[in-house]
Protein backbone atom coordinates (compact mmCIF):
# COMPACT_ATOMS: atom_id res chain seq x y z
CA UNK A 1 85.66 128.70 68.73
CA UNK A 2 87.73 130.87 71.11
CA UNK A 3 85.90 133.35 72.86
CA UNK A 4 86.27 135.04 76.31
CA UNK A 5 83.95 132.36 77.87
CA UNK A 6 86.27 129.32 76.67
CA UNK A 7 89.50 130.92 77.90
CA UNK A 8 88.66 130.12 81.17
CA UNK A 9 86.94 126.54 80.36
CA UNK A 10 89.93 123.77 81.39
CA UNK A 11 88.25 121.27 79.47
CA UNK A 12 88.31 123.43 76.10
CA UNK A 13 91.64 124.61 76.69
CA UNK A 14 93.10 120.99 77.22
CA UNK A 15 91.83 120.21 73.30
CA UNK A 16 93.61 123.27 72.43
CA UNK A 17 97.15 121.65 73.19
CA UNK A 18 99.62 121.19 70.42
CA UNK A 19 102.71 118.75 70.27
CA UNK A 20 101.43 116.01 72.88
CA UNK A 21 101.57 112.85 72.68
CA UNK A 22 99.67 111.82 75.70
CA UNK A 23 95.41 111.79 75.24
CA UNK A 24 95.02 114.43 76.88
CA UNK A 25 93.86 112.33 80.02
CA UNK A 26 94.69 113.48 83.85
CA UNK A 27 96.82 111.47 85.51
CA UNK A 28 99.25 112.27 88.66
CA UNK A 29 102.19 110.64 89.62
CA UNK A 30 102.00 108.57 93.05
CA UNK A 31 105.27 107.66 94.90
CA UNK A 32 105.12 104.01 96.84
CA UNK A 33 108.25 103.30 99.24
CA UNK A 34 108.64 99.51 98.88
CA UNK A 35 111.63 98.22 100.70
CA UNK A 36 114.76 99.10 99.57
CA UNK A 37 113.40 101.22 96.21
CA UNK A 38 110.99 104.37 95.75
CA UNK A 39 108.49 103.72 92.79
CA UNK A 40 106.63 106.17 90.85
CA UNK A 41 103.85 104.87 89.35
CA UNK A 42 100.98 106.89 87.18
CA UNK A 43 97.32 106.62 87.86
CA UNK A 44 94.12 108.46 86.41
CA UNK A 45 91.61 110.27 88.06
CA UNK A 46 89.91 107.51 89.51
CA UNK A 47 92.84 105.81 90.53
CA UNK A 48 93.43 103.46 87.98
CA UNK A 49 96.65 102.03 87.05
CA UNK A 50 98.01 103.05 84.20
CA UNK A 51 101.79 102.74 83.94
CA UNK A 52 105.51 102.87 85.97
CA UNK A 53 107.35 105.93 85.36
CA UNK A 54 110.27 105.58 87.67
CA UNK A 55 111.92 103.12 89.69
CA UNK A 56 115.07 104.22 92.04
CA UNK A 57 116.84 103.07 95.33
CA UNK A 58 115.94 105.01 97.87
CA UNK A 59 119.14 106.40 99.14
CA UNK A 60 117.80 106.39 102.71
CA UNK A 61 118.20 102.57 102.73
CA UNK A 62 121.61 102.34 102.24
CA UNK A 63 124.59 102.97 104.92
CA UNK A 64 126.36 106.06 105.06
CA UNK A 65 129.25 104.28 103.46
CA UNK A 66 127.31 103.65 100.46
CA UNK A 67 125.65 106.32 100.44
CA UNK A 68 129.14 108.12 100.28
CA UNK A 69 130.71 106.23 97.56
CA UNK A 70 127.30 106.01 95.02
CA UNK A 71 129.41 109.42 94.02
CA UNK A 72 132.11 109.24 90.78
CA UNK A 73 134.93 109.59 92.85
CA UNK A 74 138.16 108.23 92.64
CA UNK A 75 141.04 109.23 95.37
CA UNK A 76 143.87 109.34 92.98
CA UNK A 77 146.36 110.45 95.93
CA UNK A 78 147.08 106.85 96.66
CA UNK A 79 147.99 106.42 93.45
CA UNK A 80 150.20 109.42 93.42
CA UNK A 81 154.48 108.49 93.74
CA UNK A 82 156.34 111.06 95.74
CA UNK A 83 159.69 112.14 93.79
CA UNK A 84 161.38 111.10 97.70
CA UNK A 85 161.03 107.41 97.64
C-alpha cells in the first residue's frame, strides 16, 4: 500500500518499478584499466562479480597518429584531378 510513509522507503519504491528487466538488485559499474583496453565490469553490493558490460581501447594507449586516424575520414583532395594537367 502507498502511503506517505512508503514514498520515502527506497526499498518499497524499488518493487514499485515497472518495465525492468533486471531483479531489481544494486549493482554499480566499476572501470579496470588493463593494458591497452578500459573494462567495465558490474558488481553487487558486496562486490561480487556479476557480469562485463563494456570492453573498449583506451584511446590514451595509442599514438597520436592513431589516435588521429580512428576518425571516418578520407582526404579525397589527393584524389581530386586538376582541369590543368
Amino acid at each position: 500500500m502507498i502511503n506517505n510513509e512508503n514514498l520515502h522507503n527506497y526499498e518499497f519504491l524499488k518493487t514499485l518499478g515497472t518495465g525492468s528487466l533486471s531483479s531489481g538488485q544494486d549493482y554499480k559499474i566499476v572501470t579496470l584499466q588493463l593494458g591497452k583496453y578500459t573494462v567495465k565490469v558490474r558488481v553487487s553490493g558486496t562486490n561480487e562479480f556479476l557480469g562485463i558490460d563494456e570492453i573498449s581501447v583506451n584511446k590514451e594507449f595509442l599514438t597520436i597518429d592513431q589516435q588521429v586516424n580512428t576518425d571516418e575520414y578520407i582526404d579525397v583532395e589527393k584524389y581530386y584531378l586538376d582541369s590543368d594537367h
